[in-house]
N, C-alpha and C. Protein backbone atom coordinates (compact mmCIF):
# COMPACT_ATOMS: atom_id res chain seq x y z
N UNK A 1 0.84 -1.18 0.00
CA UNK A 1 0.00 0.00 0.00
C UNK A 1 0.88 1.24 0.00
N UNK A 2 0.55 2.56 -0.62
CA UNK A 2 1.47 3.78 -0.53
C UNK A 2 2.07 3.67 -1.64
N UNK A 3 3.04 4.78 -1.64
CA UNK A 3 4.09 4.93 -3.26
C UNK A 3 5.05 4.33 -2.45
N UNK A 4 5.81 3.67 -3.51
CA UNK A 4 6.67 2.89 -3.71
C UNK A 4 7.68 4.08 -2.58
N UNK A 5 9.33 3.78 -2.34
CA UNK A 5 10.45 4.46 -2.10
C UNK A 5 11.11 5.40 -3.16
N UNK A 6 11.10 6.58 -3.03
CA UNK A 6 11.36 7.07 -4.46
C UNK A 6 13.12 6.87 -3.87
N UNK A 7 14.13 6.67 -5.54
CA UNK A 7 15.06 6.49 -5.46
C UNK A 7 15.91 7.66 -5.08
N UNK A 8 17.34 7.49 -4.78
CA UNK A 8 17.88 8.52 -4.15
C UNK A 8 18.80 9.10 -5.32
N UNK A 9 18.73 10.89 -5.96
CA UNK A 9 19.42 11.34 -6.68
C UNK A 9 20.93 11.52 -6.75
N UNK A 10 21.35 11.54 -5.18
CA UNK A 10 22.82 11.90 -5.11
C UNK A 10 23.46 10.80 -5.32
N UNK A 11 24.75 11.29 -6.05
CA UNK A 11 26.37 9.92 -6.22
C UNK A 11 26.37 9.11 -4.95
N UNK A 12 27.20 8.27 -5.10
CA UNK A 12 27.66 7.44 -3.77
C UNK A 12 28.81 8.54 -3.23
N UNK A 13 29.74 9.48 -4.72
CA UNK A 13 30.61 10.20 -3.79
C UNK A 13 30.09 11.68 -3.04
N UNK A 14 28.77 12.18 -3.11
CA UNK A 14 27.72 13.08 -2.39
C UNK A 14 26.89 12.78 -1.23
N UNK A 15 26.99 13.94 -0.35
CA UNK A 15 26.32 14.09 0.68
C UNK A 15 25.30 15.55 0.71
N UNK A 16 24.31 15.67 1.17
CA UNK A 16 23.11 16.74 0.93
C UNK A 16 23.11 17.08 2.60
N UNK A 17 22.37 18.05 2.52
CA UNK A 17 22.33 19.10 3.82
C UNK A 17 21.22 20.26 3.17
N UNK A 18 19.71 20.46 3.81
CA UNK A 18 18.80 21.35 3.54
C UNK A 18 18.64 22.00 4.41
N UNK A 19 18.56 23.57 4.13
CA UNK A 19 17.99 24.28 5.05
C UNK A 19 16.51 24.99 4.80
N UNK A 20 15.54 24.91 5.32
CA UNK A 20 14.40 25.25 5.14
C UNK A 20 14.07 26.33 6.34
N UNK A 21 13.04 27.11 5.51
CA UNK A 21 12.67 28.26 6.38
C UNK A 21 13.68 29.27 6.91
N UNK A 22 14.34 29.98 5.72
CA UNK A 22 15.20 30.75 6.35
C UNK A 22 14.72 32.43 6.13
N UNK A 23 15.05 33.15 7.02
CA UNK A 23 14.06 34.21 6.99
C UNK A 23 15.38 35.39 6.19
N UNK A 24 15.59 35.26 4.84
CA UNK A 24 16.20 35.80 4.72
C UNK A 24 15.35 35.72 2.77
N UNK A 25 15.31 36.87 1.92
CA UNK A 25 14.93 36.65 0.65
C UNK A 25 15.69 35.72 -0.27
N UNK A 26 15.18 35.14 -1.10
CA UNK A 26 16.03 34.60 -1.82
C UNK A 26 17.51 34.77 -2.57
N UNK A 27 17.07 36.14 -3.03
CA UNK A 27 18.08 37.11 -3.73
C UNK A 27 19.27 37.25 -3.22
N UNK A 28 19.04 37.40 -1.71
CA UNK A 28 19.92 37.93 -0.81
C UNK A 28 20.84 36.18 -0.22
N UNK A 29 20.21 35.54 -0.28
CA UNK A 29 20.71 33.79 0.30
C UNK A 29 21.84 33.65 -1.21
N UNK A 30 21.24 33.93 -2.23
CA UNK A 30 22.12 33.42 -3.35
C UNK A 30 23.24 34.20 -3.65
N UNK A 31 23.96 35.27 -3.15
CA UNK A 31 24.54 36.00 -3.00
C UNK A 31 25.81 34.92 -2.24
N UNK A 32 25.09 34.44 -1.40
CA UNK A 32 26.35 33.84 -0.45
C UNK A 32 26.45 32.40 -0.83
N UNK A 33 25.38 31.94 -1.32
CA UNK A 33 25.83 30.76 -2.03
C UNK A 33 26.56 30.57 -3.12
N UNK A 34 26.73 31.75 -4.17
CA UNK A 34 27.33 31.63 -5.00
C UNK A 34 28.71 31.79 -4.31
N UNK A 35 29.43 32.44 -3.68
CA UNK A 35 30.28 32.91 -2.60
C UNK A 35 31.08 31.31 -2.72
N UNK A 36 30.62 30.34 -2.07
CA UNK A 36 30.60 28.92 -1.89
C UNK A 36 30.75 27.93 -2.94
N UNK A 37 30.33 28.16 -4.18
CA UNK A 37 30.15 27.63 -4.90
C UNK A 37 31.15 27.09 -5.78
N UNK A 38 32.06 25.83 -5.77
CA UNK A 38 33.03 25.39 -6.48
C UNK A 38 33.97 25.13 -5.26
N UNK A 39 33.90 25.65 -4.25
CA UNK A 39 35.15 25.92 -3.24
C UNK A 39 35.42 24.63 -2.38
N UNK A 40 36.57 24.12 -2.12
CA UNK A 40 36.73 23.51 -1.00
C UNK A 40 36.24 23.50 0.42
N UNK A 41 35.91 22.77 1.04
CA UNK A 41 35.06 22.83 2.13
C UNK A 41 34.99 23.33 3.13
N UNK A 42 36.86 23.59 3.45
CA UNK A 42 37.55 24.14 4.52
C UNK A 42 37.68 25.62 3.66
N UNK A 43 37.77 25.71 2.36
CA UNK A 43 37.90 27.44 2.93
C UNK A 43 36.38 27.83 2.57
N UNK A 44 35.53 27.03 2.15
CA UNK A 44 34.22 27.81 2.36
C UNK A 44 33.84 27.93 3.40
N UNK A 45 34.00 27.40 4.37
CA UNK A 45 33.96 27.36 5.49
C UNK A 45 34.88 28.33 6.58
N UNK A 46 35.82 28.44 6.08
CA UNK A 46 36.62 29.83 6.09
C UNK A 46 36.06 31.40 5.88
N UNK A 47 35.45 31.23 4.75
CA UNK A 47 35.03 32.60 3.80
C UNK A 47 33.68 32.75 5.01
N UNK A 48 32.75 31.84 5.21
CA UNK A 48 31.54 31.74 5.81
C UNK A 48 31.76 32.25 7.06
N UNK A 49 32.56 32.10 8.08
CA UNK A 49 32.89 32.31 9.31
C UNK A 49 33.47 33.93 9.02
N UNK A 50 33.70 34.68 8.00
CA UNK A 50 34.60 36.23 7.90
C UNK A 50 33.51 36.82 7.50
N UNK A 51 32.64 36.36 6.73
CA UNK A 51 31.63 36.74 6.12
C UNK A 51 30.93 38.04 6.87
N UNK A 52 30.38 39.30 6.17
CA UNK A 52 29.67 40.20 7.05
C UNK A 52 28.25 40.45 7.14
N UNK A 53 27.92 39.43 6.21
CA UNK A 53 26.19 39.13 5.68
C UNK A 53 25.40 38.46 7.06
N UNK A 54 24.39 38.38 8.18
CA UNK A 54 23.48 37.92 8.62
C UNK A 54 23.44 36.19 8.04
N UNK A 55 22.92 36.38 6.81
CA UNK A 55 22.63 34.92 6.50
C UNK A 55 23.67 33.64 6.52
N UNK A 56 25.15 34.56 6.53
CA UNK A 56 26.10 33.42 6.18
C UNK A 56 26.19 32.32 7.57
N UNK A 57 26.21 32.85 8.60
CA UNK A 57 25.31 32.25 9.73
C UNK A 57 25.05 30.50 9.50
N UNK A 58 23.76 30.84 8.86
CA UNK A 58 23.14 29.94 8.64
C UNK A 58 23.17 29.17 7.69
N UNK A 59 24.03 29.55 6.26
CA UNK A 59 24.51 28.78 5.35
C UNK A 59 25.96 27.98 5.98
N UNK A 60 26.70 28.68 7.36
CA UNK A 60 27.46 27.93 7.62
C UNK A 60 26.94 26.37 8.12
N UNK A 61 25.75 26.68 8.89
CA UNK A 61 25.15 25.56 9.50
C UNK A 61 25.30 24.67 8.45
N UNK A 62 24.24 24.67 7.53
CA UNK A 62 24.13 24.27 6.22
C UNK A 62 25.18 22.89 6.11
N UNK A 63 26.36 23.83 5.68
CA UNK A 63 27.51 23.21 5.13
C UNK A 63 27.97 22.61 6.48
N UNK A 64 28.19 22.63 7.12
CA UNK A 64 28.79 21.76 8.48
C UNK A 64 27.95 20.74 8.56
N UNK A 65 26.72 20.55 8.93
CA UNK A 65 25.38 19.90 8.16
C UNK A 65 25.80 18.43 7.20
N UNK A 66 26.36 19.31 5.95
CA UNK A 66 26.39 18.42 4.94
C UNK A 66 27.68 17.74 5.13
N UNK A 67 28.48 18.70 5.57
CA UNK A 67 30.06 17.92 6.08
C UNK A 67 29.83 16.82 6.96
N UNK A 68 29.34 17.15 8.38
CA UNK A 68 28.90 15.75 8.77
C UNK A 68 27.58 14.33 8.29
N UNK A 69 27.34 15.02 7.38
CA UNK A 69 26.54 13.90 6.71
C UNK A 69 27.23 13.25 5.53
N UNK A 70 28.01 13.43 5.26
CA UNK A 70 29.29 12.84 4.22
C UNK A 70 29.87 11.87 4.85
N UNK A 71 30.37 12.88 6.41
CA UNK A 71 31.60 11.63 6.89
C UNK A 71 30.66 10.66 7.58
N UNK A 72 29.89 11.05 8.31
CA UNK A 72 29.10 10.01 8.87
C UNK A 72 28.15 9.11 8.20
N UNK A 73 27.16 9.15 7.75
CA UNK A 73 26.40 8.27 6.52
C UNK A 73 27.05 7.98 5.63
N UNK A 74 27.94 8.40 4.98
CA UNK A 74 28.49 8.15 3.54
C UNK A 74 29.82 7.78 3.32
N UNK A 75 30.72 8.12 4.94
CA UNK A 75 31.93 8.08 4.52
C UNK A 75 32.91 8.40 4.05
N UNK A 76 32.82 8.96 3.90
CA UNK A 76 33.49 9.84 2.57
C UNK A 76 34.72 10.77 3.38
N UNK A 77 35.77 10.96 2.81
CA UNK A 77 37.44 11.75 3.24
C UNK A 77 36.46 13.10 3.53
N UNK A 78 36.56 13.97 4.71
CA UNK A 78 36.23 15.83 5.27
C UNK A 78 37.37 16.10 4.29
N UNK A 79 38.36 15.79 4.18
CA UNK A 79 39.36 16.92 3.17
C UNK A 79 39.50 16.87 2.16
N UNK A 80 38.59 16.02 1.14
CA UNK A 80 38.79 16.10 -0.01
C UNK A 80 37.05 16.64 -0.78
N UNK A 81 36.59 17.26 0.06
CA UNK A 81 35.33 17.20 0.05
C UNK A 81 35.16 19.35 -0.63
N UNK A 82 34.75 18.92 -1.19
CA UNK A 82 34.48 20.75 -1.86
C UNK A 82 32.79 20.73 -2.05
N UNK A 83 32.19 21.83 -2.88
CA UNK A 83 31.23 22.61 -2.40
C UNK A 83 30.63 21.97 -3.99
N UNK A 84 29.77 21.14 -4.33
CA UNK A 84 29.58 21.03 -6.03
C UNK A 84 28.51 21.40 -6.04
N UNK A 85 27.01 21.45 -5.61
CA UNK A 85 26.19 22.43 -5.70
C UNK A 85 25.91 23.18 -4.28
N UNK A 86 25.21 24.31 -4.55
CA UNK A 86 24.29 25.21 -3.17
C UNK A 86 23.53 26.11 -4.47
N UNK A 87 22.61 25.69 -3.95
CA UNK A 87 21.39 26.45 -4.68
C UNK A 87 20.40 26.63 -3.92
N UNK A 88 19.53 27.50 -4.30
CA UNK A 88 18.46 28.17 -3.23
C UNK A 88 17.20 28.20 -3.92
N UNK A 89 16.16 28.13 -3.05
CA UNK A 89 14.58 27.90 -3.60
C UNK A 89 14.07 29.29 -2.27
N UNK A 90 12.48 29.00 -3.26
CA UNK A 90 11.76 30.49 -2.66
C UNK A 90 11.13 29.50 -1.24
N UNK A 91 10.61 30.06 -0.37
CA UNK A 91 9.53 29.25 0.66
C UNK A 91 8.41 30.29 0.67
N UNK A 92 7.60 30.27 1.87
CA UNK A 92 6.32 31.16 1.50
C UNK A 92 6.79 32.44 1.61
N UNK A 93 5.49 33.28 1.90
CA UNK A 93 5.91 34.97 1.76
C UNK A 93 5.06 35.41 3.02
N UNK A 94 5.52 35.68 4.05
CA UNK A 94 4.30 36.66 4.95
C UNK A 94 4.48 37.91 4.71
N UNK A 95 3.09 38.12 4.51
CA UNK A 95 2.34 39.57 4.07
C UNK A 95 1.64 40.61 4.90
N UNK A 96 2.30 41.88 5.65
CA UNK A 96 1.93 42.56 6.13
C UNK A 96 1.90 43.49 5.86
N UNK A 97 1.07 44.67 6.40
CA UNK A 97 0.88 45.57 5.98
C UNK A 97 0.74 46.80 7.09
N UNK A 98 1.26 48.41 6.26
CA UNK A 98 1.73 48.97 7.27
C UNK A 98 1.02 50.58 6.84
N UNK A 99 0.48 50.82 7.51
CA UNK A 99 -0.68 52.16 7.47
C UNK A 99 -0.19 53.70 7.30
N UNK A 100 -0.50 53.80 6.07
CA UNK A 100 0.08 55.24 5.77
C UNK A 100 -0.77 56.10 5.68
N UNK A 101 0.03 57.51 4.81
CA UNK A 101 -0.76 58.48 4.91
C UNK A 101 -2.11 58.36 4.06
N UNK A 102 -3.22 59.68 4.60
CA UNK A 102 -4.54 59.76 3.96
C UNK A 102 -5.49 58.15 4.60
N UNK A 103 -5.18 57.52 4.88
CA UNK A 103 -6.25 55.83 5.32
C UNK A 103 -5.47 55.06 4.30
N UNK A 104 -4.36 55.18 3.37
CA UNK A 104 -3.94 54.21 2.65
C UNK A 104 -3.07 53.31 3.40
N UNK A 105 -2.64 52.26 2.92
CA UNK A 105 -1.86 51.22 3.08
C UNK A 105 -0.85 50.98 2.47
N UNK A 106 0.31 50.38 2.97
CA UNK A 106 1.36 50.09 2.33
C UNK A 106 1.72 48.63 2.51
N UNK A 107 2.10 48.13 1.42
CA UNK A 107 1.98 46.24 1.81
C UNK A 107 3.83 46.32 2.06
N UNK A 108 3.77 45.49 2.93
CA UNK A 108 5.07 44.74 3.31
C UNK A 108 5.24 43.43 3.14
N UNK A 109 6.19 42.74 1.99
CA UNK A 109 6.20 41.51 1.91
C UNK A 109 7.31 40.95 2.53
N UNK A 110 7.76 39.47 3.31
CA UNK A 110 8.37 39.38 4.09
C UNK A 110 8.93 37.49 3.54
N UNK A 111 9.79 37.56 2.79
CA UNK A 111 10.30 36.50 1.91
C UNK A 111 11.12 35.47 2.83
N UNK A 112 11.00 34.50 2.88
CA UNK A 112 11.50 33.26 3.22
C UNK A 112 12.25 32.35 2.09
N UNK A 113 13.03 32.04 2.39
CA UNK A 113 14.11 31.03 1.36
C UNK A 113 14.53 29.34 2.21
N UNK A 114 15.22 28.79 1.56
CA UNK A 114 15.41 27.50 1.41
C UNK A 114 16.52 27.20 0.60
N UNK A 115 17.42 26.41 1.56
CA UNK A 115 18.84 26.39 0.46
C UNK A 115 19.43 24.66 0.91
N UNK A 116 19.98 24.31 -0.33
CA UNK A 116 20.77 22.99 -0.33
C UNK A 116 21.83 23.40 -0.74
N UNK A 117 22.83 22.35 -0.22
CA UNK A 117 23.92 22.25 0.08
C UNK A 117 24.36 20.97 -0.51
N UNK A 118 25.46 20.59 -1.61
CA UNK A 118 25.60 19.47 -1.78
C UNK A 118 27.31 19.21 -1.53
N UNK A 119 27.69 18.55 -1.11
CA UNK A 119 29.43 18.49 -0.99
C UNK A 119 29.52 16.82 -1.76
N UNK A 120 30.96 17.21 -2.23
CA UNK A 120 31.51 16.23 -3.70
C UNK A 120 32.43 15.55 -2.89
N UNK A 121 32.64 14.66 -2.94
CA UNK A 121 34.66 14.18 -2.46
C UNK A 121 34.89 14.43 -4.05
N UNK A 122 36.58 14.89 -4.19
CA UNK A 122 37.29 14.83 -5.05
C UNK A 122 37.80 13.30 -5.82
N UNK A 123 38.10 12.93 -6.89
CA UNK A 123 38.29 12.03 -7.33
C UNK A 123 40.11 11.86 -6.93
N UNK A 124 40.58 10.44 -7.04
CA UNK A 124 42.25 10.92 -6.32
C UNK A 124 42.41 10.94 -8.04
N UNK A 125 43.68 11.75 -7.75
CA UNK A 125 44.49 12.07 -9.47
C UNK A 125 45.69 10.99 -8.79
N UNK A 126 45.90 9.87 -9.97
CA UNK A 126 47.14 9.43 -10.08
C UNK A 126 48.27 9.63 -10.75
């Protein structure tokens, strides 16, 4: 009874790490993910910790996240491990609103994001 197990997208040499509900806009999350993006694990993790952005915060989580879900579930070498995707999705929007002049209104929209994290092990070069 139920759907079947849907299969799992990542390599055997990938580990994933999601962050959901982050109160930060999208626009502004992808800024620091791109930041991350291609980099080794230890200096993204570097860059993330100097960082002067609010959100990097929480994209550090993220990636520490996915770092220990590599070595622990998957196995996989912490030092050969770099950054192969982080990409970011929208989440909902709370909508408030804030009372101006004459009886009008002014809407305030209040954006939420969602970001993955994927870390690679490196292949060895012989």
């Amino acid at each position: 009874m139920g759907k079947s197990k849907r299969e799992s997208t990542l390599a055997d040499n990938e580990a994933r790490a999601i962050a959901v509900n982050l109160r930060t806009s999208p626009r502004k999350l992808n800024l620091v993910a791109a930041s991350i993006r291609g980099k080794s694990a230890e200096s993204a993790l570097a860059e993330l910790t100097f960082s002067k952005r609010r959100i990097a915060i929480e994209v550090k989580k993220a990636l520490q996240s996915a770092i220990a879900n590599a070595e622990n579930n998957h196995q996989l070498d912490v030092d050969r491990l770099f950054v192969s995707e982080a990409f970011v999705g929208k989440s909902f929007v709370m909508k408030r609103f804030r009372a101006r002049a004459r009886g009008r209104v002014g809407r305030l929209l209040k954006p939420w994001s969602q970001l993955t994290v994927v870390v690679r092990e490196r292949e060895e070069t012989a």
